[in-house]
N, C-alpha and C. Protein backbone atom coordinates (compact mmCIF):
# COMPACT_ATOMS: atom_id res chain seq x y z
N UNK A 1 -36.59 20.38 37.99
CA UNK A 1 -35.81 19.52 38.88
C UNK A 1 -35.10 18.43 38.10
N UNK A 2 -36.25 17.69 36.93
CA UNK A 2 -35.07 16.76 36.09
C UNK A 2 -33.69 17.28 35.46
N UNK A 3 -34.19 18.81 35.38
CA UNK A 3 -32.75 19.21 34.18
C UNK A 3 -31.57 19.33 35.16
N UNK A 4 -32.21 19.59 36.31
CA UNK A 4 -30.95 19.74 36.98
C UNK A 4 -30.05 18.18 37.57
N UNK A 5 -30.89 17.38 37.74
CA UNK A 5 -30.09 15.78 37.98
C UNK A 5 -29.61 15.84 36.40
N UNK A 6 -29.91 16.26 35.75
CA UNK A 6 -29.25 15.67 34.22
C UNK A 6 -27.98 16.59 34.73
N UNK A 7 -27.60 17.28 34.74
CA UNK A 7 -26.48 18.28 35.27
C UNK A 7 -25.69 17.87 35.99
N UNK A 8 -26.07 17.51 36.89
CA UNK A 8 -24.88 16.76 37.57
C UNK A 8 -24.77 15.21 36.84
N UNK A 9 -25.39 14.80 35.98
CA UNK A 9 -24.77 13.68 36.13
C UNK A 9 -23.88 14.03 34.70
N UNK A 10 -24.13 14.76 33.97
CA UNK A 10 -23.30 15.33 32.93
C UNK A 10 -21.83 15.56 33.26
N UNK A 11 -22.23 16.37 34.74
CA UNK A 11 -20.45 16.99 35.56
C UNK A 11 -19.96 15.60 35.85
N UNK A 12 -20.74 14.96 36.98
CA UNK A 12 -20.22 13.93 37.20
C UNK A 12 -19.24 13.04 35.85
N UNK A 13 -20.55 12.63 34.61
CA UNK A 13 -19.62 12.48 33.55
C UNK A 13 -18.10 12.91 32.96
N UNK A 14 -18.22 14.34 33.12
CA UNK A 14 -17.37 15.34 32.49
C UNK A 14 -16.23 14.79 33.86
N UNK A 15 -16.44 14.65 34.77
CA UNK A 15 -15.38 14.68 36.11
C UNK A 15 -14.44 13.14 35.58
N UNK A 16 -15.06 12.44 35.11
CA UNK A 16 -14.74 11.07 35.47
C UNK A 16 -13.80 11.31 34.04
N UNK A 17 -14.37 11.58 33.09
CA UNK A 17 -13.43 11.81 31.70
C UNK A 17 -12.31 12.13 32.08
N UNK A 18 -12.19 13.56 33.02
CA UNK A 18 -11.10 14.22 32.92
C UNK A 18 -10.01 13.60 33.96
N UNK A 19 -10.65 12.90 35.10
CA UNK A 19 -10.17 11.80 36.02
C UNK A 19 -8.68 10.89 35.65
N UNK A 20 -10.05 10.30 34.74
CA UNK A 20 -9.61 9.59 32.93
C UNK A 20 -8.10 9.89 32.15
N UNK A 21 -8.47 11.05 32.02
CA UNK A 21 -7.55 11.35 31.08
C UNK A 21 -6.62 11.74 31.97
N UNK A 22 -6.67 12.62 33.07
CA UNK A 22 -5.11 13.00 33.98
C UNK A 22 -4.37 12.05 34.41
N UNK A 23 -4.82 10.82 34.70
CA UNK A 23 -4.61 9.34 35.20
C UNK A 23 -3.40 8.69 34.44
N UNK A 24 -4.38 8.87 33.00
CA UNK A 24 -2.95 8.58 31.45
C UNK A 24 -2.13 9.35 31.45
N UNK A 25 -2.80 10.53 31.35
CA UNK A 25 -1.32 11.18 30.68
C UNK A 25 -0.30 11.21 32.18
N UNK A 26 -0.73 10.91 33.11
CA UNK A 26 0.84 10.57 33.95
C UNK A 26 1.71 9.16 33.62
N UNK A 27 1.15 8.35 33.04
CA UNK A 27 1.69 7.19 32.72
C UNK A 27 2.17 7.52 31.27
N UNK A 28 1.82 8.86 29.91
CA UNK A 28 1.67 8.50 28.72
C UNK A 28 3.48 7.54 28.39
N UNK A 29 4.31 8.35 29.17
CA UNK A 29 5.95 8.06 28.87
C UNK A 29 6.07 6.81 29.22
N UNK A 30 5.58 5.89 30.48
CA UNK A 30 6.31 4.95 30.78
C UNK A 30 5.38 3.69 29.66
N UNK A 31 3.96 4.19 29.62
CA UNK A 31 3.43 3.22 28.59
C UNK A 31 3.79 3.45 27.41
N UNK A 32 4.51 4.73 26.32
CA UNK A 32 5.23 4.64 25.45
C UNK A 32 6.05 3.81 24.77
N UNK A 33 7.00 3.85 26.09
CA UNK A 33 8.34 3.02 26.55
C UNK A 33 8.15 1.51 26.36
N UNK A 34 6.81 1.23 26.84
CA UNK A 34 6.37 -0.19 27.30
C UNK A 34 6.35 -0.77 25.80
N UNK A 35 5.22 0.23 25.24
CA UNK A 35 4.82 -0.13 23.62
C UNK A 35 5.96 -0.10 22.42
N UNK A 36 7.13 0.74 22.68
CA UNK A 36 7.94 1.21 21.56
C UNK A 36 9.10 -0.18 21.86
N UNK A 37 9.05 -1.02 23.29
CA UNK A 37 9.91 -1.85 23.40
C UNK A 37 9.43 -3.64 22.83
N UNK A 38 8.44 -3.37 22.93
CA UNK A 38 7.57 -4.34 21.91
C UNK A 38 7.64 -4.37 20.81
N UNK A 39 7.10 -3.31 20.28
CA UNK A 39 6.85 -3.24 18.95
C UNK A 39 7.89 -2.54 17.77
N UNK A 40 8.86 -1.77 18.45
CA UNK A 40 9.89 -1.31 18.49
C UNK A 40 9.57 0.16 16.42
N UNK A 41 8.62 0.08 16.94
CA UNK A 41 8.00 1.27 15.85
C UNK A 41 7.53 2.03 15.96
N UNK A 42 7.39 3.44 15.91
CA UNK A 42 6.92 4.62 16.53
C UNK A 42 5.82 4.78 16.49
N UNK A 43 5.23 4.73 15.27
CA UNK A 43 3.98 4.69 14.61
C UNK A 43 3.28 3.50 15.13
N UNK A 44 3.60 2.14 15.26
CA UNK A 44 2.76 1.28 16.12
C UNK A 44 2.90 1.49 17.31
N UNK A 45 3.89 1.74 17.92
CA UNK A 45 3.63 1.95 19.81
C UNK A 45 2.53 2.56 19.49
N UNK A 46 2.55 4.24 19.31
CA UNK A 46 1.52 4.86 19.29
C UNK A 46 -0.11 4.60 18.89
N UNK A 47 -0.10 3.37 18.20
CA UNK A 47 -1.53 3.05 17.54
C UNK A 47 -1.73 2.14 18.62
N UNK A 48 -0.61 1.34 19.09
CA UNK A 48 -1.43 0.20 20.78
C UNK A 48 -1.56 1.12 21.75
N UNK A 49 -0.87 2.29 21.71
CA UNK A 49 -1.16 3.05 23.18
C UNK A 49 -2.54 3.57 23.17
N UNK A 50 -3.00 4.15 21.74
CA UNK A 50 -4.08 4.59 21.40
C UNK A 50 -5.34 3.65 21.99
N UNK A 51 -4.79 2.40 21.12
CA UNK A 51 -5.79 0.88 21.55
C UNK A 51 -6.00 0.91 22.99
N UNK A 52 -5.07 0.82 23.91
CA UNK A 52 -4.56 0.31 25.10
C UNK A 52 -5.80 1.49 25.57
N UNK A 53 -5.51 2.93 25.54
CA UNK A 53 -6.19 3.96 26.11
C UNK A 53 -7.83 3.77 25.98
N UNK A 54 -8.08 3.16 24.82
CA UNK A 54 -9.67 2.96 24.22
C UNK A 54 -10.18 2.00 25.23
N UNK A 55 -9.44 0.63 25.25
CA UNK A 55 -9.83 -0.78 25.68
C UNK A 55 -10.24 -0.26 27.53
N UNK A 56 -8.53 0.48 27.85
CA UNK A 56 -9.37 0.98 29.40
C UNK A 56 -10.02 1.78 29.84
N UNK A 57 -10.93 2.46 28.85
CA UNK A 57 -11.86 3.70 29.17
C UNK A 57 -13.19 2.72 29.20
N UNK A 58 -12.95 2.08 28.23
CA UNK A 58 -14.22 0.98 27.72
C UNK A 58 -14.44 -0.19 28.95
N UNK A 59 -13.62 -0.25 29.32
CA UNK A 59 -13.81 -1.29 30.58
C UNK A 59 -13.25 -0.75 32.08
N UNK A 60 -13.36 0.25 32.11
CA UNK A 60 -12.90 1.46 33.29
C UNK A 60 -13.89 0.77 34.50
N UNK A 61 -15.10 0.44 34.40
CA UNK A 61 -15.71 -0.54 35.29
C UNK A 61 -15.33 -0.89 36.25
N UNK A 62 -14.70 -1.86 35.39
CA UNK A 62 -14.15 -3.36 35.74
C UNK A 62 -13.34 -3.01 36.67
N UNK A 63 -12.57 -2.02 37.05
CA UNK A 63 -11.33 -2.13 37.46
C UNK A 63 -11.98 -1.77 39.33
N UNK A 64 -11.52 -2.38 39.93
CA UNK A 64 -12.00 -2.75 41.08
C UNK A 64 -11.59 -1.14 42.76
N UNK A 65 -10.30 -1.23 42.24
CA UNK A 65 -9.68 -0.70 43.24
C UNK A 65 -8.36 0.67 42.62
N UNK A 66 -9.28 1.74 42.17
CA UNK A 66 -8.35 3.03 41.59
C UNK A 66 -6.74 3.19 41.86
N UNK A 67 -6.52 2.63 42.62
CA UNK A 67 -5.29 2.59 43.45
C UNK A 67 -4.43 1.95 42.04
N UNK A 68 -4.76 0.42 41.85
CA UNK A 68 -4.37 -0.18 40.94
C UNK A 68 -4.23 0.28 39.68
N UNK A 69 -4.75 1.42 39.14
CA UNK A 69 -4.81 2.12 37.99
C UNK A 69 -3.60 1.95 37.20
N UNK A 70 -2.28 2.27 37.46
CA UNK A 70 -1.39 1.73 36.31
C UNK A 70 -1.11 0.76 36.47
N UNK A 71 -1.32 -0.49 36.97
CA UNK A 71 -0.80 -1.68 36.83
C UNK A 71 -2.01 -2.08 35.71
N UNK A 72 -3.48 -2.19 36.39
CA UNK A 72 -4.32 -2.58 35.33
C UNK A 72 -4.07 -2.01 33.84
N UNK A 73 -3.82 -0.80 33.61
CA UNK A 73 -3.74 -0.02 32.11
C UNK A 73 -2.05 -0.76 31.71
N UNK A 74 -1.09 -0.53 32.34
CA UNK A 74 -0.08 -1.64 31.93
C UNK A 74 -0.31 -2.86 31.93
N UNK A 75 -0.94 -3.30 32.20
CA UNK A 75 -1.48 -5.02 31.35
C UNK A 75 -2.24 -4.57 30.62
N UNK A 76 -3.46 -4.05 30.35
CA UNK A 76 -4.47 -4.03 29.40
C UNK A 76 -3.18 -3.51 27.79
N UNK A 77 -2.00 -2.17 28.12
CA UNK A 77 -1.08 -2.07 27.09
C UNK A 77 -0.32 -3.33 26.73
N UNK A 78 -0.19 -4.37 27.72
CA UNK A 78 1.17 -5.57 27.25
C UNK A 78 -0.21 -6.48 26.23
N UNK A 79 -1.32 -6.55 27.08
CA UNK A 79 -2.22 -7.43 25.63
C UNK A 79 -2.60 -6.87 24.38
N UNK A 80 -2.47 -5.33 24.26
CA UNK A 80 -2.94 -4.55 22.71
C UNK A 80 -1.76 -4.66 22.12
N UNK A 81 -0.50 -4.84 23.20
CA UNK A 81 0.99 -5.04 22.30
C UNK A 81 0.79 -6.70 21.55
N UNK A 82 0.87 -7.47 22.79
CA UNK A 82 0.57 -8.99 21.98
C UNK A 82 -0.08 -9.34 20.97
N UNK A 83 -1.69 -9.03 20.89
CA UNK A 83 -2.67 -8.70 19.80
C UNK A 83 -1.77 -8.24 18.70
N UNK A 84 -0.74 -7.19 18.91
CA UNK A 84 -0.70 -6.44 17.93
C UNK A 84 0.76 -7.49 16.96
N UNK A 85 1.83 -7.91 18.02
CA UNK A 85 2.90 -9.10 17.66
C UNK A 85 2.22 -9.76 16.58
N UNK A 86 0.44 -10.97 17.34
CA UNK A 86 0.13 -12.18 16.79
C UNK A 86 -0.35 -11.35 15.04
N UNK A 87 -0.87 -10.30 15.40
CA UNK A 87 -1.24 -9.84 14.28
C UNK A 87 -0.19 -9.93 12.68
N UNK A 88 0.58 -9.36 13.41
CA UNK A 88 2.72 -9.36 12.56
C UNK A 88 2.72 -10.51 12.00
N UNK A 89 2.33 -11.68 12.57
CA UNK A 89 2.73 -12.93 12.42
C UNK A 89 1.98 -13.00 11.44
N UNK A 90 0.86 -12.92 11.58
CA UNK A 90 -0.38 -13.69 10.62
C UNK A 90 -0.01 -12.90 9.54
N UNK A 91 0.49 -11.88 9.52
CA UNK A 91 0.41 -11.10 8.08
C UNK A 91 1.83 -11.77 7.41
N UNK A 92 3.10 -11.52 7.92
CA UNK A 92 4.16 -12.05 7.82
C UNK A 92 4.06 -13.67 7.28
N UNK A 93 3.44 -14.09 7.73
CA UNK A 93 2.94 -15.75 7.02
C UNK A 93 2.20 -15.70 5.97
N UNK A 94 0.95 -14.82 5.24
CA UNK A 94 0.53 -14.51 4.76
C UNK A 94 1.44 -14.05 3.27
N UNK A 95 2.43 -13.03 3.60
CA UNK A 95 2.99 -12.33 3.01
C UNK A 95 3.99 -13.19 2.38
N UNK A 96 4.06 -14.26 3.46
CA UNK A 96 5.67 -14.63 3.19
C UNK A 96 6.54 -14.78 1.83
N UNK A 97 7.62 -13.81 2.27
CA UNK A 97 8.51 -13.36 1.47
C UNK A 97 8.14 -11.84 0.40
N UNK A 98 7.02 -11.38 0.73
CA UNK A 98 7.10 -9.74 0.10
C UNK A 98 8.34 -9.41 0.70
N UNK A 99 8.13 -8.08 -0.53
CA UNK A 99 9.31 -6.61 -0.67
C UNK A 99 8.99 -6.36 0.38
N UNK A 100 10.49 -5.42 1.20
CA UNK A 100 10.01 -4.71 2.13
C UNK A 100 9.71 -3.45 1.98
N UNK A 101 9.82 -2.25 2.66
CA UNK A 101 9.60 -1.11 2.44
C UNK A 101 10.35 -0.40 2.28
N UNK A 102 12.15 -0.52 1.93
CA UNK A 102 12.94 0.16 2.15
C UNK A 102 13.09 1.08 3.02
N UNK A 103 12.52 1.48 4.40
CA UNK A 103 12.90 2.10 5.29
C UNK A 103 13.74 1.51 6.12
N UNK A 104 14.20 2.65 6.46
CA UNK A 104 15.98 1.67 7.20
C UNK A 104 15.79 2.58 8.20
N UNK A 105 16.00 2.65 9.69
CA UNK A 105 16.14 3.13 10.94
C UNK A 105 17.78 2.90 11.52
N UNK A 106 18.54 4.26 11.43
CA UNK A 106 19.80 4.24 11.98
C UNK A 106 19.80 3.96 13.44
N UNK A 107 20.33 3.05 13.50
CA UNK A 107 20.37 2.17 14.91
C UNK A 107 22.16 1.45 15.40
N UNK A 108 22.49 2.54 16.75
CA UNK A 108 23.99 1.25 16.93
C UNK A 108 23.56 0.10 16.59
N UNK A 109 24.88 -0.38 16.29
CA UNK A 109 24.99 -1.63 15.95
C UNK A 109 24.68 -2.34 17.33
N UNK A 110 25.27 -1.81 18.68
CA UNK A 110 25.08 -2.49 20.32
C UNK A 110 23.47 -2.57 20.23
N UNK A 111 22.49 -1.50 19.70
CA UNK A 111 21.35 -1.60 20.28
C UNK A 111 20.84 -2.80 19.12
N UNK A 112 20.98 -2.69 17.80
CA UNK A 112 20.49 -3.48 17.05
C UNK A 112 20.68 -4.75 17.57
N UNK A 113 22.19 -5.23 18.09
CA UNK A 113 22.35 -6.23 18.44
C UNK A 113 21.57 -7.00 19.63
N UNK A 114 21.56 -6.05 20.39
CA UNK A 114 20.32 -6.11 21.83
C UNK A 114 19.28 -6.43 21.21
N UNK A 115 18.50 -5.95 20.60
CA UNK A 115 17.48 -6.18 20.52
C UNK A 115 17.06 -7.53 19.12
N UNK A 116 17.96 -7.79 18.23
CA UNK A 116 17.72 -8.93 18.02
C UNK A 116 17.79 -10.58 19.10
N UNK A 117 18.85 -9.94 19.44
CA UNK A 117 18.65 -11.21 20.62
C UNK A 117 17.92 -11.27 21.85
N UNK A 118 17.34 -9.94 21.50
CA UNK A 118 16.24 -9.93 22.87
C UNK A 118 14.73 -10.82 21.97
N UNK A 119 14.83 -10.34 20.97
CA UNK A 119 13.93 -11.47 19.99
C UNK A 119 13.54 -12.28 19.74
N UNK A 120 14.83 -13.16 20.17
CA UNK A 120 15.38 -14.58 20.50
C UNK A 120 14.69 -14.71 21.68
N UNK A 121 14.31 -14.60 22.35
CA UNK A 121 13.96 -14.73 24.12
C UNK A 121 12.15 -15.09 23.88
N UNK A 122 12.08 -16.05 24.51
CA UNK A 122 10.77 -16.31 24.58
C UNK A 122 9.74 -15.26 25.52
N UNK A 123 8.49 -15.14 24.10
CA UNK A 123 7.64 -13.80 24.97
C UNK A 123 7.98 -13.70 26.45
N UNK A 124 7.16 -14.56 27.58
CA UNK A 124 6.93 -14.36 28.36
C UNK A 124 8.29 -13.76 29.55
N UNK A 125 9.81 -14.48 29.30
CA UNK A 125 10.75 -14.39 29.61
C UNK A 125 10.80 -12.84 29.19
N UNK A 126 10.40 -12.39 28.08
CA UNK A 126 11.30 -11.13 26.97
C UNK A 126 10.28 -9.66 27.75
N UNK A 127 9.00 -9.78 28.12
CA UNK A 127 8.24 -9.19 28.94
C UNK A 127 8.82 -8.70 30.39
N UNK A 128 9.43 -9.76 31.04
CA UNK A 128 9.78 -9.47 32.42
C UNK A 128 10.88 -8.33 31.92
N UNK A 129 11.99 -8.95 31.09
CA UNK A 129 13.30 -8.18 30.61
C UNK A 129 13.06 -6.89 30.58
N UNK A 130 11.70 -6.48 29.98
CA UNK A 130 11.73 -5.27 29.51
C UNK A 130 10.93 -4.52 30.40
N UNK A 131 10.45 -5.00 30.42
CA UNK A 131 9.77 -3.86 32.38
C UNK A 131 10.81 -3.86 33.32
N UNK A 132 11.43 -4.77 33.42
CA UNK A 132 12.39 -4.55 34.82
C UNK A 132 13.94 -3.42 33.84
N UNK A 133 14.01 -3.66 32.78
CA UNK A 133 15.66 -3.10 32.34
C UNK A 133 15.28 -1.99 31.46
N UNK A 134 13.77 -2.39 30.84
CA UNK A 134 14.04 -0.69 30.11
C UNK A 134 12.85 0.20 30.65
N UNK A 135 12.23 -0.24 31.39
CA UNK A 135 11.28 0.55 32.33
C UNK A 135 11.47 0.90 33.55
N UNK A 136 12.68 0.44 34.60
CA UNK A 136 13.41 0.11 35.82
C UNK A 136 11.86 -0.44 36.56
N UNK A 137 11.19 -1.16 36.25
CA UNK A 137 10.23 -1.35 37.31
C UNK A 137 11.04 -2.56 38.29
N UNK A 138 10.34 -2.48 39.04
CA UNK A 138 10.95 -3.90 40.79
C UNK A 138 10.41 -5.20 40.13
N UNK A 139 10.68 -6.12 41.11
CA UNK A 139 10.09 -7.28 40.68
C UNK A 139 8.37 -7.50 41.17
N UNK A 140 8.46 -6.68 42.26
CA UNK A 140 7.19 -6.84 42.51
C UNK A 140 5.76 -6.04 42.31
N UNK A 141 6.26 -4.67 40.86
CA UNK A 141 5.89 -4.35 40.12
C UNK A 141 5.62 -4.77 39.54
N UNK A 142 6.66 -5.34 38.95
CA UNK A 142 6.16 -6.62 37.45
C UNK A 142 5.14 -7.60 37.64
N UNK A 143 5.46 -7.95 38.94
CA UNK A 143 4.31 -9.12 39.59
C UNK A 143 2.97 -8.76 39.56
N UNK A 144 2.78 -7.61 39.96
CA UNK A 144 1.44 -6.89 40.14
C UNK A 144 0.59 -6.39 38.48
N UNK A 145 1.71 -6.26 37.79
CA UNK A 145 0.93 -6.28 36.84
C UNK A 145 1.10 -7.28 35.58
N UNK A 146 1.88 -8.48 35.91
CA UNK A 146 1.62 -9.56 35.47
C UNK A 146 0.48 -10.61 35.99
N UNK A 147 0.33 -10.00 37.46
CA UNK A 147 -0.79 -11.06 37.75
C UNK A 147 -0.29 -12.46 37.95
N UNK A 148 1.19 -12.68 38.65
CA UNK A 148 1.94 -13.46 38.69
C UNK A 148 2.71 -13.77 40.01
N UNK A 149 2.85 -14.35 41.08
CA UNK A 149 3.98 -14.55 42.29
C UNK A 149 5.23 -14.32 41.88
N UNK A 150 5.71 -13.36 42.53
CA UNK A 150 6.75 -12.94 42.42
C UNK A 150 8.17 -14.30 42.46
N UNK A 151 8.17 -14.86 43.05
CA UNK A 151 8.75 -15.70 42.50
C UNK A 151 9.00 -16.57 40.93
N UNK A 152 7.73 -16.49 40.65
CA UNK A 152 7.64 -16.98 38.85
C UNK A 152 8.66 -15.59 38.35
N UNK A 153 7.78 -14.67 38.80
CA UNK A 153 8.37 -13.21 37.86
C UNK A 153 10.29 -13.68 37.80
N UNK A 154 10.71 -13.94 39.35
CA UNK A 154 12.54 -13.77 39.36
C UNK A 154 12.77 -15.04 38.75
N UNK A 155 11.94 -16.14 38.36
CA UNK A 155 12.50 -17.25 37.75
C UNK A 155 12.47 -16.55 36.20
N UNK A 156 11.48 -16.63 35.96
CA UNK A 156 11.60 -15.86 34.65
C UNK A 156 12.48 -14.51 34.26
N UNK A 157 12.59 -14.24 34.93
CA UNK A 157 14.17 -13.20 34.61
C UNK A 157 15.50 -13.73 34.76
N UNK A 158 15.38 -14.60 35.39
CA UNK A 158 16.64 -15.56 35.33
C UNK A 158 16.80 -16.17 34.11
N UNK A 159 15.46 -16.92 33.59
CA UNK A 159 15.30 -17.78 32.47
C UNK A 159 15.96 -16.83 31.25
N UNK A 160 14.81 -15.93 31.34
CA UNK A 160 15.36 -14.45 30.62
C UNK A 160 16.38 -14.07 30.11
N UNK A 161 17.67 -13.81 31.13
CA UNK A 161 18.56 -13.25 31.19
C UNK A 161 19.63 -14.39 30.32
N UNK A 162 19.25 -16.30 31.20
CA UNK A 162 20.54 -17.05 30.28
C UNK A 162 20.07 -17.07 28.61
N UNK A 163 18.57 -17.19 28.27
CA UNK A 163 18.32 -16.64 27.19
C UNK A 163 18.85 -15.68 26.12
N UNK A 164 19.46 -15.02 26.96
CA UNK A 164 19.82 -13.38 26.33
C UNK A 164 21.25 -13.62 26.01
N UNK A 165 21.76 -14.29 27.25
CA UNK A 165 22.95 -14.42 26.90
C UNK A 165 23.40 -15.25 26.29
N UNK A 166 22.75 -16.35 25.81
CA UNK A 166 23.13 -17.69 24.90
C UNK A 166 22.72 -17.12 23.67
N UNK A 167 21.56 -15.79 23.23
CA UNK A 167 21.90 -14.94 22.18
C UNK A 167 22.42 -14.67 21.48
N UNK A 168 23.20 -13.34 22.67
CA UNK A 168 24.38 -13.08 22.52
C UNK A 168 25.18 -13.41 22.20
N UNK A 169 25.51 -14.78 22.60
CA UNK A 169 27.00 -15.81 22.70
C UNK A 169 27.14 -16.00 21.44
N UNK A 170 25.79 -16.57 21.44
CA UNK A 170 25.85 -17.68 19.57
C UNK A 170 25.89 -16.19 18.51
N UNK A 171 25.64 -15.10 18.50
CA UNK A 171 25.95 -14.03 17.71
C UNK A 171 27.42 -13.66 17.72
N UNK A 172 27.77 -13.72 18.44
CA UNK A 172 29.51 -13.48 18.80
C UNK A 172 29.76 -14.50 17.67
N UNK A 173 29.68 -15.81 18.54
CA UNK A 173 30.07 -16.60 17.65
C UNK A 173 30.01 -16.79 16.16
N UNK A 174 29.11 -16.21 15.64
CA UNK A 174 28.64 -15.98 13.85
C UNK A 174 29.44 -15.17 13.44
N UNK A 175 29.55 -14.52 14.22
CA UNK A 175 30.40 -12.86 13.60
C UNK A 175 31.59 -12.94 13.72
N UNK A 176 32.20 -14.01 14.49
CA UNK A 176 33.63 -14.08 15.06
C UNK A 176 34.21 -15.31 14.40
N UNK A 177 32.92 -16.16 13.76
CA UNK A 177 33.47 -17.36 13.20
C UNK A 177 34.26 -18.62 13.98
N UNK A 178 34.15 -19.38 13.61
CA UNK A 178 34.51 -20.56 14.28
C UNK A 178 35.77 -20.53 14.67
N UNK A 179 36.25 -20.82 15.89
CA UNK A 179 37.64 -20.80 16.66
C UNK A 179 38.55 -21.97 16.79
């Protein structure tokens, strides 16, 4: 009679894994997206998505209400992305001023340009940007998995956006030289 409660709780186990895993891999593209717009490296998206996938199996618990399932795993990915930024930093300060690696990534010049001045944009502002424009999520998507009133969220995309464009502007202006 024990071997058999061990049995089901094995299936049971085995059920919840695979739960688990069908859950992600419907999200794997849009949390890709999430990570590759952060970190903007193939090889690191993929090592926070990895993280991101570990951190919410490991605390799968916690999570209150299944329903919520990609909003919680899209925040638990925006903090293995952050972790992974502060990390950049500390090494980058550390480093400061090493060789680089000579790898060069062919990139328009429009997207390069985007995305340096999306750079420019303070985290929290540069977060909304990129869930709502390169993920198409709503605002009250973003809200839900910022953990934020939707109102902060549209101020901060506002903030966001003159951010982006005073960027922009002052890049024009460098490149176009003084008038």
């Amino acid at each position: 009679m024990e071997n058999l409660w061990e049995g089901e709780r094995v299936q049971t186990a085995d059920e919840e894994e695979q739960t688990f895993i069908a859950l992600v891999s419907q999200q794997k593209k849009v949390l890709y997206g999430i990570a590759y717009s952060y970190l903007r490296r193939e090889a690191d998206a993929l090592e926070v998505l990895q993280e991101a996938t570990y951190r919410a199996w490991v605390k799968r618990k916690s999570l209150k209400d299944p329903e919520r399932f990609a909003p919680w795993l899209t925040r638990i990915l925006i903090n293995c992305c952050k972790d992974e930024l502060g990390r950049r930093k500390r090494i980058v300060a550390a480093e400061a001023g090493g060789a680089g690696s000579g790898i060069v990534e062919m990139t328009s010049d429009r997207k390069l340009d985007m995305e340096q001045a999306l750079d420019g944009v303070k985290l929290k502002y540069r977060q909304v940007l990129v869930l709502k424009y390169y993920r198409d999520m709503t605002v009250a998507e973003i809200a839900e998995v910022l953990g934020r009133p939707e109102g902060t969220i549209k101020t901060w995309l506002n903030k966001g956006l003159k951010q982006l464009r005073d960027n922009m502007k002052l890049k024009g202006e460098l490149q176009d030289g003084p008038r």
